[in-house]
Protein backbone atom coordinates (compact mmCIF):
# COMPACT_ATOMS: atom_id res chain seq x y z
CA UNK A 1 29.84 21.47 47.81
CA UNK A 2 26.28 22.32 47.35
CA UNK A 3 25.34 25.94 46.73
CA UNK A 4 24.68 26.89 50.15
CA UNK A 5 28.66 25.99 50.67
CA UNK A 6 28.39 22.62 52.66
CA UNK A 7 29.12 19.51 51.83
CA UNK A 8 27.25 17.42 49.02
CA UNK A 9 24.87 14.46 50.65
CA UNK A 10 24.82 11.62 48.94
CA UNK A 11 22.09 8.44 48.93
CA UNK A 12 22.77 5.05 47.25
CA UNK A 13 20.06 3.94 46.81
CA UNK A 14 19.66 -0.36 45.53
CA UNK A 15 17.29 -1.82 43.59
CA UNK A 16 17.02 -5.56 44.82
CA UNK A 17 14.83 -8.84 44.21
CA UNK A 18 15.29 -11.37 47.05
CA UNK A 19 15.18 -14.84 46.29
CA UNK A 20 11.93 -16.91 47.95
CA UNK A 21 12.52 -18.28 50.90
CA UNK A 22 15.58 -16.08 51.92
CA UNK A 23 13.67 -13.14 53.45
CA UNK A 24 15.14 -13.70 57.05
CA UNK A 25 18.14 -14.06 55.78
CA UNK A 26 18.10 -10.89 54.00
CA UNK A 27 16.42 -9.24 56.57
CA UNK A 28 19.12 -10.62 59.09
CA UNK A 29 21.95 -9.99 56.96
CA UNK A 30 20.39 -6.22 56.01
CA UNK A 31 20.60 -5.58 60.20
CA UNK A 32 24.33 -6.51 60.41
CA UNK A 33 25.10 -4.18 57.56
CA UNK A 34 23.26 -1.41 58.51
CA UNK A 35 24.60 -1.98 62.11
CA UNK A 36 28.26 -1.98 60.67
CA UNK A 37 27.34 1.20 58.52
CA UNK A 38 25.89 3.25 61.33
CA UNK A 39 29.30 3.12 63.09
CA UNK A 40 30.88 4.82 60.16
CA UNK A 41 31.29 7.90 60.29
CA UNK A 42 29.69 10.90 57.84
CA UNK A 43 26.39 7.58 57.80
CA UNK A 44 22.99 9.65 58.13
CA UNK A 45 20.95 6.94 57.88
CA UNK A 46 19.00 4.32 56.16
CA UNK A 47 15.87 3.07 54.62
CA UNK A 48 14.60 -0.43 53.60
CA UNK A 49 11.20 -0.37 51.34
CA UNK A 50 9.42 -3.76 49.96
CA UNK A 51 7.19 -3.34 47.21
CA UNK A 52 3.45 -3.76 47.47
CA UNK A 53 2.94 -4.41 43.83
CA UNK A 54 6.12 -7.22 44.28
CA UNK A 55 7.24 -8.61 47.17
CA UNK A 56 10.17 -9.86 45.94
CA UNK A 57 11.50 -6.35 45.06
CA UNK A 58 12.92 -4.08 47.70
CA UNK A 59 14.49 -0.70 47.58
CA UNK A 60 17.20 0.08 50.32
CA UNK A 61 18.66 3.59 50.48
CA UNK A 62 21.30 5.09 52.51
CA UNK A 63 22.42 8.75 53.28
CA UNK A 64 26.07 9.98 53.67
CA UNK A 65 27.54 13.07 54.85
CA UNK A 66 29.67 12.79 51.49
CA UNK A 67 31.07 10.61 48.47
CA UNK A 68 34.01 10.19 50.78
CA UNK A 69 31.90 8.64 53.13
CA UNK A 70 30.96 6.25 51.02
CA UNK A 71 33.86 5.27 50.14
CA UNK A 72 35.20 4.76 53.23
CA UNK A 73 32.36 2.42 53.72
CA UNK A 74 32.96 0.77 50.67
CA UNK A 75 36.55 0.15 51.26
CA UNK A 76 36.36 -1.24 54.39
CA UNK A 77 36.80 -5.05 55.12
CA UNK A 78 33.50 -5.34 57.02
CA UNK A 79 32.05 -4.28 54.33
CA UNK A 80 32.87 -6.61 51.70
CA UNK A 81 31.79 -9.28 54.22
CA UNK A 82 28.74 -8.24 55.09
CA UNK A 83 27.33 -7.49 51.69
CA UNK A 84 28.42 -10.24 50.55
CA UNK A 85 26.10 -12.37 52.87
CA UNK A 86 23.26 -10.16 51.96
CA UNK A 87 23.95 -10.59 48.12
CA UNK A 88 23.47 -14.28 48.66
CA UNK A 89 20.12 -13.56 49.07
CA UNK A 90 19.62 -11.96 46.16
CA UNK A 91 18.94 -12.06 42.43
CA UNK A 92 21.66 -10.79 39.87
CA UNK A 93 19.29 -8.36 38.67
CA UNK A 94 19.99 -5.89 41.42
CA UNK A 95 20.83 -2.43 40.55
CA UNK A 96 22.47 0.24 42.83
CA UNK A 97 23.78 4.17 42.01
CA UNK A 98 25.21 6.88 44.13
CA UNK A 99 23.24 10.03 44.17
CA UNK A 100 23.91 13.76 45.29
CA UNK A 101 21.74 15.58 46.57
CA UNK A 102 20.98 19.04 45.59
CA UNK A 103 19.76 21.55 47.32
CA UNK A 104 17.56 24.21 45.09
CA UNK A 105 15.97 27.64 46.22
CA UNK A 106 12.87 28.19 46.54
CA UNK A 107 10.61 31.58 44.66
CA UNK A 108 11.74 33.41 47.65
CA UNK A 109 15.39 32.42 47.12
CA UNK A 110 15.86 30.61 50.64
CA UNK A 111 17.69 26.98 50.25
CA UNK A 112 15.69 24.62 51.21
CA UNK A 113 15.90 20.64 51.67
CA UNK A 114 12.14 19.06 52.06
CA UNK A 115 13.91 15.42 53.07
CA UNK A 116 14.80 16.65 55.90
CA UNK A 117 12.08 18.88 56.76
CA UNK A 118 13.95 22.14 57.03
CA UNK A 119 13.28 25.43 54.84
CA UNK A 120 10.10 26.11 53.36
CA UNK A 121 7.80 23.37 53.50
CA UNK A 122 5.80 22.30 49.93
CA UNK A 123 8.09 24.95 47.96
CA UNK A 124 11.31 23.51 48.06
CA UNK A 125 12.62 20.37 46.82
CA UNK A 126 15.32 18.18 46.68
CA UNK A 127 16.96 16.82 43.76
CA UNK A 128 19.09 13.70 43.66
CA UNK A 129 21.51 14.12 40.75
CA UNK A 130 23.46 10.46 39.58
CA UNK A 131 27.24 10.74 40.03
């Protein structure tokens, strides 16, 4: 629970080098598992970044309702699968961490959450806090 009383978000957020020459396949295999993850429920969505400095490095993040969301995902069969094929893309030195998100007040005391655009504009913040 966050301190307004709802549920924690969470992002996972990966850290990822793709291998030359596989970039449609990750990209291909990335589709099918963010397809797969949308169906789940308590997903909020996703993010894939590539690195101007690197090409090869990419940052993917995902937002869940909850850790139990997650896990859910996680557990599942189609998961294991589909990650899987998008691993084989990839180079070992890929890094991933579940986050919650924290909600913080603002000088006026009202919770805000800038990700999502709600609250008080440039005051408030959000705060991702490793689990």
């Amino acid at each position: 629970m966050t301190a307004t009383g709802s549920p924690a978000r969470v992002r996972v957020v990966r850290l990822l080098r793709v291998r030359a020459g596989r970039e449609a396949d990750f990209l291909r295999s990335y589709r099918e598992v963010r397809e797969s993850a949308e169906r789940v429920p308590g997903h909020l969505g996703e993010e894939l970044c590539r690195c101007l400095d690197d090409p090869e490095r990419w940052l993917l993040t995902s937002e869940w309702a909850g850790a139990e969301a997650v896990g859910r995902w996680r557990e599942g069969a189609a998961h294991r699968v589909l990650v899987e094929s998008m691993n084989a893309c990839l180079h070992e030195d890929r890094w991933t961490a579940v986050f919650q998100i924290e909600e913080v007040a603002d000088a006026g005391g009202a919770w805000v959450d800038v990700h999502r655009g709600r609250g008080g504009g440039p005051k408030g913040e959000t705060r991702l806090t490793g689990m």
